[in-house]
PDB file of N, CA and C in Angstrom:
ATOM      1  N   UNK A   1      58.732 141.666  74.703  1.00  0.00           N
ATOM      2  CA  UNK A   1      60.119 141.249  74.651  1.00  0.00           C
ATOM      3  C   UNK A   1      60.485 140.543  75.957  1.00  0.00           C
ATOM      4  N   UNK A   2      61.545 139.473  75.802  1.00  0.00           N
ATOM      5  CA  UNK A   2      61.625 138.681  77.096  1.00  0.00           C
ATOM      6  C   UNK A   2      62.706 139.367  77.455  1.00  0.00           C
ATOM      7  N   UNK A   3      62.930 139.149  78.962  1.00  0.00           N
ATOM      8  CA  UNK A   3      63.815 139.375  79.890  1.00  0.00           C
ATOM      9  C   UNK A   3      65.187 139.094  78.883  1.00  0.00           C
ATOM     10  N   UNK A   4      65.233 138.150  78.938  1.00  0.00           N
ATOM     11  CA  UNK A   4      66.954 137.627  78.183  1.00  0.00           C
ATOM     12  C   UNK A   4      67.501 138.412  76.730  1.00  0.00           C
ATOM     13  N   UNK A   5      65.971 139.297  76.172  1.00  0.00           N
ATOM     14  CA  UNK A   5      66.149 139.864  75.022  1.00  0.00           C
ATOM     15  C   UNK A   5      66.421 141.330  75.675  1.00  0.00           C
ATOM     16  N   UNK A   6      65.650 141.516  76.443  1.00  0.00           N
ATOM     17  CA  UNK A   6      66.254 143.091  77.476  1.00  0.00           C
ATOM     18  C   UNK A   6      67.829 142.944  77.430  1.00  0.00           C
ATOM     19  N   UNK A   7      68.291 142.082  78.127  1.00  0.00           N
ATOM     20  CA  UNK A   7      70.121 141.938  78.850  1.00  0.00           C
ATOM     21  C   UNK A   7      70.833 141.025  78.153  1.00  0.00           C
ATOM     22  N   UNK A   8      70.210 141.472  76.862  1.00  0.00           N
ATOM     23  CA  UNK A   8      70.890 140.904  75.452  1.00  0.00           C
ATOM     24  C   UNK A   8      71.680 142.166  74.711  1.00  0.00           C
ATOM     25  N   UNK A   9      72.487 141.872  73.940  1.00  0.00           N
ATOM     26  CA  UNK A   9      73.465 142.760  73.013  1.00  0.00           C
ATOM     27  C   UNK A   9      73.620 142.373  71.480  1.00  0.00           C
ATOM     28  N   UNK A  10      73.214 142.476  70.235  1.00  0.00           N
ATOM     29  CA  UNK A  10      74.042 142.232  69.549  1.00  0.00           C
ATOM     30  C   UNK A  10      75.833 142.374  69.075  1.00  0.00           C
ATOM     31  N   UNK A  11      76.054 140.774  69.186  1.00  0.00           N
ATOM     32  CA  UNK A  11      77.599 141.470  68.836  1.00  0.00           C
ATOM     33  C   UNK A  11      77.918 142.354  68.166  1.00  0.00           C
ATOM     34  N   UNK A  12      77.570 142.493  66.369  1.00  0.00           N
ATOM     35  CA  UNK A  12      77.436 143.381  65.671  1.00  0.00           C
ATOM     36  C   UNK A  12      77.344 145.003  66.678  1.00  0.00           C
ATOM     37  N   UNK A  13      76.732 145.153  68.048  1.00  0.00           N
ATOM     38  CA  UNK A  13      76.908 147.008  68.224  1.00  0.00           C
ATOM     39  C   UNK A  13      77.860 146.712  69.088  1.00  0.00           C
ATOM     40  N   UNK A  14      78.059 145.260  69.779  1.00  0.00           N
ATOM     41  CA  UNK A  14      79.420 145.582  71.113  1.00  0.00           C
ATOM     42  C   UNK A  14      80.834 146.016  69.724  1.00  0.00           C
ATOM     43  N   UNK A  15      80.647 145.101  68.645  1.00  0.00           N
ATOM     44  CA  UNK A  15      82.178 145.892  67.247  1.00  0.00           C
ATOM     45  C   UNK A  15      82.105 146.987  67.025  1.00  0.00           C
ATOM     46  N   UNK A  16      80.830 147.539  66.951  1.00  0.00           N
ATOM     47  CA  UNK A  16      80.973 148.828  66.126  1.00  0.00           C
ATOM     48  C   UNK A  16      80.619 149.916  67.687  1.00  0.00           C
ATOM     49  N   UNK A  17      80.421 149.422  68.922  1.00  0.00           N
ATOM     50  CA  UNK A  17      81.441 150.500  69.866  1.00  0.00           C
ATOM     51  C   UNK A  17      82.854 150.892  70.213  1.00  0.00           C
ATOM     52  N   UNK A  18      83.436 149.588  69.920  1.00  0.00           N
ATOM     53  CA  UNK A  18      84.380 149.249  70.008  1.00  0.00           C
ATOM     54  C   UNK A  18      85.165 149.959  69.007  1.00  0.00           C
ATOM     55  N   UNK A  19      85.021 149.929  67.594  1.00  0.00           N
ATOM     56  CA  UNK A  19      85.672 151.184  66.576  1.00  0.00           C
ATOM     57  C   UNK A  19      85.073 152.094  66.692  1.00  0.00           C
ATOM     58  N   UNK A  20      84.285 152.873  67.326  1.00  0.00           N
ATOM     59  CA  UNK A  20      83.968 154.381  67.560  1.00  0.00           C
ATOM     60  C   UNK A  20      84.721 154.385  68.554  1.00  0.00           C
ATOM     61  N   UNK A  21      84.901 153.327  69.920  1.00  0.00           N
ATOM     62  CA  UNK A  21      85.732 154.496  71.321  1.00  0.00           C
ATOM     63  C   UNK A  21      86.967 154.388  70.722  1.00  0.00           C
ATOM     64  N   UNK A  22      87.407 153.155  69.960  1.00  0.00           N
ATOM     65  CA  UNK A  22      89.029 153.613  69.512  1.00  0.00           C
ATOM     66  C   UNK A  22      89.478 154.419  68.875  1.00  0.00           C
ATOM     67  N   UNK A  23      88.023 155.098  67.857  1.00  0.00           N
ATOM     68  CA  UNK A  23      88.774 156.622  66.846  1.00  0.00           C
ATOM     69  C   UNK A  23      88.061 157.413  67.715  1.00  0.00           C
ATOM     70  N   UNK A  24      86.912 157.754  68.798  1.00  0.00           N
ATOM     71  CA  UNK A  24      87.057 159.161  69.013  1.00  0.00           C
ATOM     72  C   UNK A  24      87.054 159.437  70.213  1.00  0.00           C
ATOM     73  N   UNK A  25      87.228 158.550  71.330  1.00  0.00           N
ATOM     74  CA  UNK A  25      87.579 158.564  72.945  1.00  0.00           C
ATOM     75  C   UNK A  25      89.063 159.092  72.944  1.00  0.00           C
ATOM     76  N   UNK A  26      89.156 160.543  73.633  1.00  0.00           N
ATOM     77  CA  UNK A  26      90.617 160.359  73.898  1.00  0.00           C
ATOM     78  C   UNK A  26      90.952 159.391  75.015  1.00  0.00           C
ATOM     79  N   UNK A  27      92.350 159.065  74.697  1.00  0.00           N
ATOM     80  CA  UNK A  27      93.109 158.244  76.142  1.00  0.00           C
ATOM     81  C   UNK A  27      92.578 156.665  76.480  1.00  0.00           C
ATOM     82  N   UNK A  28      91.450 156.286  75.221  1.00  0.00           N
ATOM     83  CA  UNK A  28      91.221 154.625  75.529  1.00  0.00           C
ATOM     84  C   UNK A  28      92.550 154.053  74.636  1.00  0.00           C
ATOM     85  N   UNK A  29      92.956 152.798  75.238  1.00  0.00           N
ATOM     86  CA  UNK A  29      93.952 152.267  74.660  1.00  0.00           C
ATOM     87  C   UNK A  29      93.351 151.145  73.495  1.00  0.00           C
ATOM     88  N   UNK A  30      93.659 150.862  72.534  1.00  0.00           N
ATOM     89  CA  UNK A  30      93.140 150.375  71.068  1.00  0.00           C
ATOM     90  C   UNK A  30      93.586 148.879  71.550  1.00  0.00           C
ATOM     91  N   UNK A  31      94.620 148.766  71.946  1.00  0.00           N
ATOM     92  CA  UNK A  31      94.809 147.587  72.039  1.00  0.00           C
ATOM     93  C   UNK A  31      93.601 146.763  73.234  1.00  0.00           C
ATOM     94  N   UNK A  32      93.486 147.196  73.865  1.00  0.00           N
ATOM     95  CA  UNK A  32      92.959 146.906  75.078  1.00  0.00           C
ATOM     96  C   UNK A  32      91.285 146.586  74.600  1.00  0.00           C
ATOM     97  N   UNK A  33      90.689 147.006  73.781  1.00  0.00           N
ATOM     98  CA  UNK A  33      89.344 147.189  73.109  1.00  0.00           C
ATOM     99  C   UNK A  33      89.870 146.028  71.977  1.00  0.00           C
ATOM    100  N   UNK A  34      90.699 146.079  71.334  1.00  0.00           N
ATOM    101  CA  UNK A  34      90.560 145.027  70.173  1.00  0.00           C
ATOM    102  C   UNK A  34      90.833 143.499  70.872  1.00  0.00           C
ATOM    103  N   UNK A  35      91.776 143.643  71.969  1.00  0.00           N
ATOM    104  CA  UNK A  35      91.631 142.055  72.630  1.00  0.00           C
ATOM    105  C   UNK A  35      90.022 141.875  73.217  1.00  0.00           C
ATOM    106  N   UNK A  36      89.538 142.699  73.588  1.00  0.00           N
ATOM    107  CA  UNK A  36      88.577 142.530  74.434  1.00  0.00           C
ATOM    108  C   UNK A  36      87.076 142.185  73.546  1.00  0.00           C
ATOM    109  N   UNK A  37      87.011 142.713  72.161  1.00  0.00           N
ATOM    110  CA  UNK A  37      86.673 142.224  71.338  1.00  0.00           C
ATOM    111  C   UNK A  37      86.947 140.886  70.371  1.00  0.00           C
ATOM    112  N   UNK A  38      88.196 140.473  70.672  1.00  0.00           N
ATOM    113  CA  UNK A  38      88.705 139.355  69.955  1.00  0.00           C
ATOM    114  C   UNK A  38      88.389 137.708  70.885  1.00  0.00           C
ATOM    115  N   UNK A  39      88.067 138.234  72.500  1.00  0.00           N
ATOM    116  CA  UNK A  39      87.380 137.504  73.346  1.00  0.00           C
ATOM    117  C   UNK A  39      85.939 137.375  73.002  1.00  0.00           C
ATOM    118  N   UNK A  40      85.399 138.434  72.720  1.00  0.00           N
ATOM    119  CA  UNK A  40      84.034 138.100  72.751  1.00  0.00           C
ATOM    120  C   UNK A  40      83.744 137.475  71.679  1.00  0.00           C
ATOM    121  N   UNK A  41      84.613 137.412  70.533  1.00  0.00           N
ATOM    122  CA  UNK A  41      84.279 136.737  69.297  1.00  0.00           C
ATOM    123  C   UNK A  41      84.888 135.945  68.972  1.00  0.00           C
ATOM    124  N   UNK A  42      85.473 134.831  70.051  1.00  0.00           N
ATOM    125  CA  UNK A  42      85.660 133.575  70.487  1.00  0.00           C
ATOM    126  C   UNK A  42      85.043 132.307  70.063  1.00  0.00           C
ATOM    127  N   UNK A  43      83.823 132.241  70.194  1.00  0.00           N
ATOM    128  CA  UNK A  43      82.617 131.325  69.632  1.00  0.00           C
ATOM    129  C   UNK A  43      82.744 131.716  68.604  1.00  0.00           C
ATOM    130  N   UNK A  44      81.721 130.790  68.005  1.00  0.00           N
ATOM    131  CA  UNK A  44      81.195 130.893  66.450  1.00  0.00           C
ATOM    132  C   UNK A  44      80.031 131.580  66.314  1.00  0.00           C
ATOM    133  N   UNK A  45      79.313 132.159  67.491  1.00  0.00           N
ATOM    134  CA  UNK A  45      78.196 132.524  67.699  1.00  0.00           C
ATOM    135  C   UNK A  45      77.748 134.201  67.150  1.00  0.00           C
ATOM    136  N   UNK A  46      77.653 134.613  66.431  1.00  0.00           N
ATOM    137  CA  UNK A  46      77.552 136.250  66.398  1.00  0.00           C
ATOM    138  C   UNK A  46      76.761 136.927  66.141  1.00  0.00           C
ATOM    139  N   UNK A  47      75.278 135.485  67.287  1.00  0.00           N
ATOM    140  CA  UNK A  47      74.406 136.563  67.228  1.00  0.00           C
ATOM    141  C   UNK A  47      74.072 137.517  68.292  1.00  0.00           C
ATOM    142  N   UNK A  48      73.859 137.176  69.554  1.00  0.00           N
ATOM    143  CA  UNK A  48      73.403 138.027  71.208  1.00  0.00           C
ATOM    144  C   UNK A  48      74.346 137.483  71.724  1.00  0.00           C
ATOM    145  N   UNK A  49      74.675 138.311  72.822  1.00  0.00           N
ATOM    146  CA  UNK A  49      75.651 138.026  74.170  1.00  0.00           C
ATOM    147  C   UNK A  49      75.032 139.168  74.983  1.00  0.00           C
ATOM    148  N   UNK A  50      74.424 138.422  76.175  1.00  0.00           N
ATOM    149  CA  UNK A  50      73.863 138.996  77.387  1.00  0.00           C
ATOM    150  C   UNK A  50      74.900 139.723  78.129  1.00  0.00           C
ATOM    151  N   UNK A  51      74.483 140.933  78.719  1.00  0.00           N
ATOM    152  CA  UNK A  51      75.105 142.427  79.432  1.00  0.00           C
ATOM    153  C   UNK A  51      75.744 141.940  80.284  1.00  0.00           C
ATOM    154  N   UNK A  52      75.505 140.539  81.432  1.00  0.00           N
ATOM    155  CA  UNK A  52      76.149 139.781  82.164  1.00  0.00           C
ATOM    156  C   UNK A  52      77.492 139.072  81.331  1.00  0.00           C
ATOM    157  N   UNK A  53      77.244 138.709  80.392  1.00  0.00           N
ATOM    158  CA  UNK A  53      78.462 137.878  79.762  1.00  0.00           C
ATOM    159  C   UNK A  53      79.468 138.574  79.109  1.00  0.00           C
ATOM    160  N   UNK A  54      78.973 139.987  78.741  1.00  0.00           N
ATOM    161  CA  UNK A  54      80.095 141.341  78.438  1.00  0.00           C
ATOM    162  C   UNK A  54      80.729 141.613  79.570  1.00  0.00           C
ATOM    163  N   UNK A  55      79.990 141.738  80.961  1.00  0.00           N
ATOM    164  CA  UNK A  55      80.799 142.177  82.138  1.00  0.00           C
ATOM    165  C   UNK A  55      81.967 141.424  82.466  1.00  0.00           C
ATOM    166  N   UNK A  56      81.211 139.921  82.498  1.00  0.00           N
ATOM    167  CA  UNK A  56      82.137 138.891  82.520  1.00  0.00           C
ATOM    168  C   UNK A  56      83.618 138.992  82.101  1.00  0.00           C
ATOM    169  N   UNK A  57      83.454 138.831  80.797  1.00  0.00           N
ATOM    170  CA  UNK A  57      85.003 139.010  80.158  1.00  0.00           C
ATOM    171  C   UNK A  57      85.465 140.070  80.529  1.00  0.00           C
ATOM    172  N   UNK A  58      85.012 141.272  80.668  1.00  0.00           N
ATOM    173  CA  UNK A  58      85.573 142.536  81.324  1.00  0.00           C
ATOM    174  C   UNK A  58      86.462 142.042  82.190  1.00  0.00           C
ATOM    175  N   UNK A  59      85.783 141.631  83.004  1.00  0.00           N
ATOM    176  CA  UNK A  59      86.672 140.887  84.220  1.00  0.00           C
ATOM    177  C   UNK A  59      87.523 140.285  84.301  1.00  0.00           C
ATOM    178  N   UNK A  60      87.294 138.907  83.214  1.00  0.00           N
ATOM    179  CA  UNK A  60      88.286 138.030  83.229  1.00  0.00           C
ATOM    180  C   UNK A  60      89.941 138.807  82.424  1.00  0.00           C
ATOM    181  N   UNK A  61      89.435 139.650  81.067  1.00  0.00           N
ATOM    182  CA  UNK A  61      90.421 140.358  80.619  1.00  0.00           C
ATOM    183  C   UNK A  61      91.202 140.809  81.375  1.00  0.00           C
ATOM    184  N   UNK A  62      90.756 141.796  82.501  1.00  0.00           N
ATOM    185  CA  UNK A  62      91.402 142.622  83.970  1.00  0.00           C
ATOM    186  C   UNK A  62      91.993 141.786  84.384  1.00  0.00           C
ATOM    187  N   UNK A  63      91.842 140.244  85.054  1.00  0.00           N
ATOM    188  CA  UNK A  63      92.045 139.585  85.424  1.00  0.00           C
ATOM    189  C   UNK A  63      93.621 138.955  85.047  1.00  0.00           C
ATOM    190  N   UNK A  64      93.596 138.130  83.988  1.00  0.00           N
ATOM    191  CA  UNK A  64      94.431 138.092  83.339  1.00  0.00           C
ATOM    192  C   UNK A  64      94.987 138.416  82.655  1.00  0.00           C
ATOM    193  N   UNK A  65      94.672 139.731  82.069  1.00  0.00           N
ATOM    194  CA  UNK A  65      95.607 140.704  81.281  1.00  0.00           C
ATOM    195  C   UNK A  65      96.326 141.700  81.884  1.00  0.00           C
ATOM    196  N   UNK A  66      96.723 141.519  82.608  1.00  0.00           N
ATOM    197  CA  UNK A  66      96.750 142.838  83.528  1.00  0.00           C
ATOM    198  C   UNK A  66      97.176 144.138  82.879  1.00  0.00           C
ATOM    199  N   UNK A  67      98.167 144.066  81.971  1.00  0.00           N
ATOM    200  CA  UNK A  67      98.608 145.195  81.042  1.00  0.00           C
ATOM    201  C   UNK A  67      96.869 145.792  80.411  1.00  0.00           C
ATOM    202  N   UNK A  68      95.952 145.494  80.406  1.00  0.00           N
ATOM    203  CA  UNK A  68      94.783 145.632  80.319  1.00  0.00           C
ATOM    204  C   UNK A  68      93.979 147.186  80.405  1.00  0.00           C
ATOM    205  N   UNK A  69      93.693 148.307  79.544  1.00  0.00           N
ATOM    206  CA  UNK A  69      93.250 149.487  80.222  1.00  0.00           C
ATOM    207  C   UNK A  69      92.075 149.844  80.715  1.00  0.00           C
ATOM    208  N   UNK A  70      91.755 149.251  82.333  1.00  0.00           N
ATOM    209  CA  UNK A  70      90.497 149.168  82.882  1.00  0.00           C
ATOM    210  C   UNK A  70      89.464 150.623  82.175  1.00  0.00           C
ATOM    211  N   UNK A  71      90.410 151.858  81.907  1.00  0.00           N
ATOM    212  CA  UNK A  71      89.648 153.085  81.857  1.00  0.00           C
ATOM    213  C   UNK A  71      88.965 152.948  80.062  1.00  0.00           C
ATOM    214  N   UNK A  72      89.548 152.213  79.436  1.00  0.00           N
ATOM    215  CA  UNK A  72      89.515 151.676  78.226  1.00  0.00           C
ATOM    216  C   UNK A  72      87.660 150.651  78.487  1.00  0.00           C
ATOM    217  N   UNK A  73      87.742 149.648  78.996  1.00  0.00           N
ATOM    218  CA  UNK A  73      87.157 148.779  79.360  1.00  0.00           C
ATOM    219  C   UNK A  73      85.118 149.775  80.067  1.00  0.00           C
ATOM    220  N   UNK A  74      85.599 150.193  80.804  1.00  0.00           N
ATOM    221  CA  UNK A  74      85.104 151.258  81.662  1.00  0.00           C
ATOM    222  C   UNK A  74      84.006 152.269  80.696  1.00  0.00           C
ATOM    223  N   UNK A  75      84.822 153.056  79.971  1.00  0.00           N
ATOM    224  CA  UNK A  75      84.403 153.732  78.594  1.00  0.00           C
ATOM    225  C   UNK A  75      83.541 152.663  77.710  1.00  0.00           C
ATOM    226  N   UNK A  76      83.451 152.044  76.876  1.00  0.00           N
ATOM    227  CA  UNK A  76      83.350 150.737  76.269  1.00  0.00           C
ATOM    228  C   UNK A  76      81.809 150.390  77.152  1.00  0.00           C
ATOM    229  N   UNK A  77      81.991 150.081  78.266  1.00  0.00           N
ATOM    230  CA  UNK A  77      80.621 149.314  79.075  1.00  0.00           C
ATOM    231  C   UNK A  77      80.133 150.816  79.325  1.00  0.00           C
ATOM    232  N   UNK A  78      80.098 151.912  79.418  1.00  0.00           N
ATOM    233  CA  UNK A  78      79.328 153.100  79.314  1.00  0.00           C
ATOM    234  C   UNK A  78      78.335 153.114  78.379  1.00  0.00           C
ATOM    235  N   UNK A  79      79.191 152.979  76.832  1.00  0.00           N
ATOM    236  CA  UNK A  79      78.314 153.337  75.575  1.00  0.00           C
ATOM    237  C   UNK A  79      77.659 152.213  75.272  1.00  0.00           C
ATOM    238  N   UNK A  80      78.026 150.843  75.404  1.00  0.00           N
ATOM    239  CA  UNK A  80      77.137 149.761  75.733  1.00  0.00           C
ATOM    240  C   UNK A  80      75.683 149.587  76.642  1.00  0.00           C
ATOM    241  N   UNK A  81      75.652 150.432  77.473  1.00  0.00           N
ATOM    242  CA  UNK A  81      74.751 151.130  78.480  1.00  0.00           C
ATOM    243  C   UNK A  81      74.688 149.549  79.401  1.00  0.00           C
ATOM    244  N   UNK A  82      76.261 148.840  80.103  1.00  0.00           N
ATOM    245  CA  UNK A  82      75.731 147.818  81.105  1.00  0.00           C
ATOM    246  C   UNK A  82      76.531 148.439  82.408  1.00  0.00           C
ATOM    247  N   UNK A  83      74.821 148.937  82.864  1.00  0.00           N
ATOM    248  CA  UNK A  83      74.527 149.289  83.934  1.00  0.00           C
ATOM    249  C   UNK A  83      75.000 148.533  85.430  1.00  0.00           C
ATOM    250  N   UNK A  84      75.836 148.032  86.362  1.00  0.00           N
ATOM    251  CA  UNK A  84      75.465 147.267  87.100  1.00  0.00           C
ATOM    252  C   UNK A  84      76.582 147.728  88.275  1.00  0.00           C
ATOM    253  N   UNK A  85      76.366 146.768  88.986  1.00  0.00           N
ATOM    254  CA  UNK A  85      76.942 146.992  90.496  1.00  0.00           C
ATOM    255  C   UNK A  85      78.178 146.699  89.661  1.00  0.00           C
ATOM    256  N   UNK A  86      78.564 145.015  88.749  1.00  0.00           N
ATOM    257  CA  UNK A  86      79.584 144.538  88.406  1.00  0.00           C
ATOM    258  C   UNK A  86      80.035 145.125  87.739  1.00  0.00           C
ATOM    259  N   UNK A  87      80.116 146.885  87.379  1.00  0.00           N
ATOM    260  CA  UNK A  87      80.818 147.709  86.541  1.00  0.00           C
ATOM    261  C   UNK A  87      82.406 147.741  86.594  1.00  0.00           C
ATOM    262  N   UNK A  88      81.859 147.573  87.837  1.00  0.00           N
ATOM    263  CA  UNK A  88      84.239 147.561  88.948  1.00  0.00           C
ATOM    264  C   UNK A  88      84.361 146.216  88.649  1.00  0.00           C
ATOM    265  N   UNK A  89      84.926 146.437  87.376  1.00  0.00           N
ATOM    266  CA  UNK A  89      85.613 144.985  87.179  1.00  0.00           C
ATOM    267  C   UNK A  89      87.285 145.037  87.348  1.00  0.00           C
ATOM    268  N   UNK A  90      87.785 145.860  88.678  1.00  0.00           N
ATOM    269  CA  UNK A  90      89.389 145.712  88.797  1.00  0.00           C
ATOM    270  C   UNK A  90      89.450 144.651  89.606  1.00  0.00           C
TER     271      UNK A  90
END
């Protein structure tokens, strides 16, 4: 397997984390997970998006969303398992 297939994601499991932390995480905010999903599925693309390009929007969401629930966000890149320094996306 190549590198880019390692720090690859199917979209298909970043959605379906995304409706598990919203029904069984207490205290993640729903809204905050469904924009953040409605970014990533932006393109027309729905097949891989690299662990770097999930962090990314993390960020940019924080960024400009500010109403945004980092602890929401936070949770979410846990069960995703992206590991990185760029986890602190405040």
């Amino acid at each position: 397997m190549t590198n880019a297939k390692l720090a690859s994601i199917k979209k298909e499991r970043v959605e379906a984390a995304v409706l598990f932390a919203a029904k069984n995480i207490p205290g993640v905010d729903e809204n905050t997970l469904h924009k953040f999903l409605d970014f990533v599925n932006t393109t027309n693309d729905f097949g891989l998006i690299t662990k770097h390009e999930l962090l990314e929007k993390m960020r940019l969401i924080r960024k400009y969303i500010p109403s945004t629930c980092q602890y929401s966000l936070m949770m979410l890149a846990e069960l995703l398992e992206l590991h990185s320094q760029e986890t602190a996306f405040a």
